[in-house]
Protein backbone atom coordinates (compact mmCIF):
# COMPACT_ATOMS: atom_id res chain seq x y z
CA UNK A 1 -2.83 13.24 -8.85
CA UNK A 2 -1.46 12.17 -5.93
CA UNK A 3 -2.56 8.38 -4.72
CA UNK A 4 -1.68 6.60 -1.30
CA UNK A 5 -2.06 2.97 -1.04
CA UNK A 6 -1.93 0.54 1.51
CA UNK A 7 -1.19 -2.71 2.19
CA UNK A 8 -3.31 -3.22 5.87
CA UNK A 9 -1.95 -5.97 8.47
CA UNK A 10 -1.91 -5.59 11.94
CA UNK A 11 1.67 -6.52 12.75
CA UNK A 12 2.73 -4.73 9.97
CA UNK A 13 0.72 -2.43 7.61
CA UNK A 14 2.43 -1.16 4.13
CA UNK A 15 2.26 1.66 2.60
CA UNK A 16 3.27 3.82 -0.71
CA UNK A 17 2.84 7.53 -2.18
CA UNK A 18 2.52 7.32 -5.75
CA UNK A 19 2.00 10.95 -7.62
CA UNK A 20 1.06 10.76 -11.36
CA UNK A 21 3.02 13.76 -13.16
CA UNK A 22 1.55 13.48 -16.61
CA UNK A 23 4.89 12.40 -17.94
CA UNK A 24 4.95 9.36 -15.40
CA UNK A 25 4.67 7.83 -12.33
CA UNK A 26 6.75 9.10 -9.26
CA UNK A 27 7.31 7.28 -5.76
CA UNK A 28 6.86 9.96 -3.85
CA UNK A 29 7.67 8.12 -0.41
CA UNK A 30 7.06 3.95 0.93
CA UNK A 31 6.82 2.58 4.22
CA UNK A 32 6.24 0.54 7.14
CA UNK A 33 3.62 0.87 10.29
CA UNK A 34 4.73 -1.61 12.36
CA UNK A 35 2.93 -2.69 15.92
CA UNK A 36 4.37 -4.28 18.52
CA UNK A 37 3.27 -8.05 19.43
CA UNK A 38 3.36 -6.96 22.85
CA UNK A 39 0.37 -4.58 22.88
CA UNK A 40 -3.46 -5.35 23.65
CA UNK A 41 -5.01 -5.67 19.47
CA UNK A 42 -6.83 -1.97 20.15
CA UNK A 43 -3.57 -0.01 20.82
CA UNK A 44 -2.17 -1.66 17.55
CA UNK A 45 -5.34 -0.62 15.46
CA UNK A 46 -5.29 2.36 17.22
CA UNK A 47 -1.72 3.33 16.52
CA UNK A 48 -2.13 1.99 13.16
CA UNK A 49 -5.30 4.89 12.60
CA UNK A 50 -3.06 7.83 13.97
CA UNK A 51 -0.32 6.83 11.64
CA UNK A 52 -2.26 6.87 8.92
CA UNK A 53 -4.13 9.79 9.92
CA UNK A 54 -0.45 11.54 9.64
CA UNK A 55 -0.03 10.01 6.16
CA UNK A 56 -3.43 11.41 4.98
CA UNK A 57 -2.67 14.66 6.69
CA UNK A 58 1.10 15.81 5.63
CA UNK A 59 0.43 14.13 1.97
CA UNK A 60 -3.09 14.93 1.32
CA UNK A 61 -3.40 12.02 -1.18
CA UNK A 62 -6.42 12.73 -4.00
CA UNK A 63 -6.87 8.79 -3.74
CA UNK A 64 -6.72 6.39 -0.58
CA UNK A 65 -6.39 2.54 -2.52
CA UNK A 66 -6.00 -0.78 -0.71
CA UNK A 67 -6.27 -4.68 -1.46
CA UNK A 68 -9.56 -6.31 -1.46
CA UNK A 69 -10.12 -8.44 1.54
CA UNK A 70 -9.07 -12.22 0.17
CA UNK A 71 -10.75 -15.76 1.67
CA UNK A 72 -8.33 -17.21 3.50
CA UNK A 73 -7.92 -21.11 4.93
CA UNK A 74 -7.00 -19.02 8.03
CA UNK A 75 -10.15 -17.17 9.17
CA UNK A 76 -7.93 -15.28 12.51
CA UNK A 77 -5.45 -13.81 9.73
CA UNK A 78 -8.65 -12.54 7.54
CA UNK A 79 -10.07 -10.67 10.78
CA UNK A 80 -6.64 -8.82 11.55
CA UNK A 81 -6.78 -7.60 8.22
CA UNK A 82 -10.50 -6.69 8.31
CA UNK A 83 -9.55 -4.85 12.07
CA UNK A 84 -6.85 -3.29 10.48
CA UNK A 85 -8.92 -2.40 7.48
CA UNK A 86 -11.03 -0.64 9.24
CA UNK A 87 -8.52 1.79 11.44
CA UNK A 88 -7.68 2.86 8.12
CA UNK A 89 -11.00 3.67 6.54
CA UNK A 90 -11.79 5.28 9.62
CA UNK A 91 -8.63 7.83 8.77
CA UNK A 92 -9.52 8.48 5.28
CA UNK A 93 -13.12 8.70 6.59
CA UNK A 94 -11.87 11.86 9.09
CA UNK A 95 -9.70 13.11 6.43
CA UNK A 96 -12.61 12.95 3.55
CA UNK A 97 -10.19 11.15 1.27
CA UNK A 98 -11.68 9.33 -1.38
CA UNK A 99 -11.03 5.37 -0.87
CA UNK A 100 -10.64 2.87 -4.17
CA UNK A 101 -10.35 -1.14 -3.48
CA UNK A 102 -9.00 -3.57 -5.89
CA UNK A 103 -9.00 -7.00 -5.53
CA UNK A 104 -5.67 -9.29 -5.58
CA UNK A 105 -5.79 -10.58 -9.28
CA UNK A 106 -6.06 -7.07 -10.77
CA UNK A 107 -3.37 -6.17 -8.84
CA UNK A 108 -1.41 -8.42 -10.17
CA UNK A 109 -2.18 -8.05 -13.52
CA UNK A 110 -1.65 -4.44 -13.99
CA UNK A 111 2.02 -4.91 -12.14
CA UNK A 112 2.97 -8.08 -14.21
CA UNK A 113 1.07 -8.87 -16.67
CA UNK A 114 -0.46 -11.92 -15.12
CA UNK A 115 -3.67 -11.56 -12.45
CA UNK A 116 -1.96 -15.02 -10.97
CA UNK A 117 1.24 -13.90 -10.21
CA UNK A 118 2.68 -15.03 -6.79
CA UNK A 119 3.72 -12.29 -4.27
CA UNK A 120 7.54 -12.85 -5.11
CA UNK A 121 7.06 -11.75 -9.08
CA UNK A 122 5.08 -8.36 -7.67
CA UNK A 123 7.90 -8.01 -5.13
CA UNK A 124 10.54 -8.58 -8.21
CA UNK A 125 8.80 -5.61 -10.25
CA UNK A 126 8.08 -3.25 -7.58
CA UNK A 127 12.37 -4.07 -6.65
CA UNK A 128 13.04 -3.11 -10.23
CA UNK A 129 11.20 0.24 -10.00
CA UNK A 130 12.16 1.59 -6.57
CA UNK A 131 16.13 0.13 -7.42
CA UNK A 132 19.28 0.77 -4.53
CA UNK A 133 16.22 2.30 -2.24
CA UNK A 134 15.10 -0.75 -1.25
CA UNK A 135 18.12 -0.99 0.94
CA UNK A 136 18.62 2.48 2.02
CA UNK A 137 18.68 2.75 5.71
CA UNK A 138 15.32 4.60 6.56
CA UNK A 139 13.60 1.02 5.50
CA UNK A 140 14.01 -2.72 6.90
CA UNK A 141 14.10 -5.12 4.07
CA UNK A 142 12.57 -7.31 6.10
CA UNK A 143 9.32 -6.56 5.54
CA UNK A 144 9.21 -5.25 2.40
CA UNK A 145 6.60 -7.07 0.96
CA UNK A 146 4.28 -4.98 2.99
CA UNK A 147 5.62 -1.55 1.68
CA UNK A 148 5.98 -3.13 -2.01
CA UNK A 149 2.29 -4.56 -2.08
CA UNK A 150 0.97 -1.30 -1.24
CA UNK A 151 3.11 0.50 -4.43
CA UNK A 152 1.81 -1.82 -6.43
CA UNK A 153 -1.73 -1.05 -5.31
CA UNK A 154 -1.10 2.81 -5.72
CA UNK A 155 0.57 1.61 -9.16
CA UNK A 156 -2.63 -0.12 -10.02
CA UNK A 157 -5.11 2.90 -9.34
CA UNK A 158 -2.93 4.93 -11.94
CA UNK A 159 -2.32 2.57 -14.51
CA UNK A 160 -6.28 1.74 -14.09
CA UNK A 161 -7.65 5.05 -14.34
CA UNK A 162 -5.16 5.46 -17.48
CA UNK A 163 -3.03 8.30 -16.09
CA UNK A 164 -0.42 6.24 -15.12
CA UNK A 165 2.80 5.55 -17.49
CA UNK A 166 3.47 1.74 -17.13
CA UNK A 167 7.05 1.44 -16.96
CA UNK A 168 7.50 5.33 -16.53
CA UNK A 169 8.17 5.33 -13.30
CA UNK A 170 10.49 7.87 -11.40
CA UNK A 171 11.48 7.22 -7.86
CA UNK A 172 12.01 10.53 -5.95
């Protein structure tokens, strides 16, 4: 099974190709989709579709999984995501890929064991995992958090559905 999950954001959308091998977990490939501040909010969403249309094309994922939209204090960060969101649905929706949400605490519980674990302790064990290719240089460290968020989503999906091998994890 092959699962694709993605951590949506307008500025800068994760994401992370997870296959499930039987004997394991393999990173199949992580990344950034990053917009430019300067364009008008529909280029970025609409860039952000047609890159995600290419991931659901060239990896033909089984699964599309992504992060339950959270309550925020700030309402205009909770509608980027939601706009974002939706480019992406719209992609698995013209790709017929089927689409999974999980919401933030499960997340976080499947990747470390507590469902109140702070972004930096997900980041930590998704580092661990993926090892020196966090700073190969194909991929800004900058933003990892994006690309890590949405491997631990894919991570979650496996280890859910009980075909994933927690702490069997190969990084190809």
């Amino acid at each position: 099974m092959l699962i694709l999950g993605i951590d949506p954001g307008t500025a800068t959308t994760g994401y992370g190709v997870v296959r499930l091998n039987g004997k394991g977990n393999e990173v199949v490939t992580w990344g950034l989709i990053e917009t430019s501040k300067t364009l008008l909010k529909e280029k970025r969403l609409d860039f952000i579709f047609e890159e995600t249309l290419n991931l659901l094309k060239i990896h033909k994922p089984d699964v599309f999984v992504f992060e339950k939209v959270f309550f925020s204090n700030n309402a205009k960060t909770v509608i980027a995501v939601g706009q974002a969101q939706g480019a992406i649905l719209l992609a698995a929706s013209k790709t017929h890929t089927h689409v999974e949400e999980y919401a933030p605490g499960t997340i976080k519980k499947m990747i470390t064991g507590n469902g109140r674990a702070n972004k930096k302790e997900v980041q930590e064990h998704i580092r661990k995992i993926l090892g020196s290719r966090v700073k190969s240089a194909k991929h800004k460290k900058t933003h990892f958090d994006n690309a890590a968020d949405a491997l631990a989503i894919a991570l979650t999906h496996a280890f859910k559905i009980g075909e994933g091998k927690k702490g069997v994890i190969k990084v190809v």
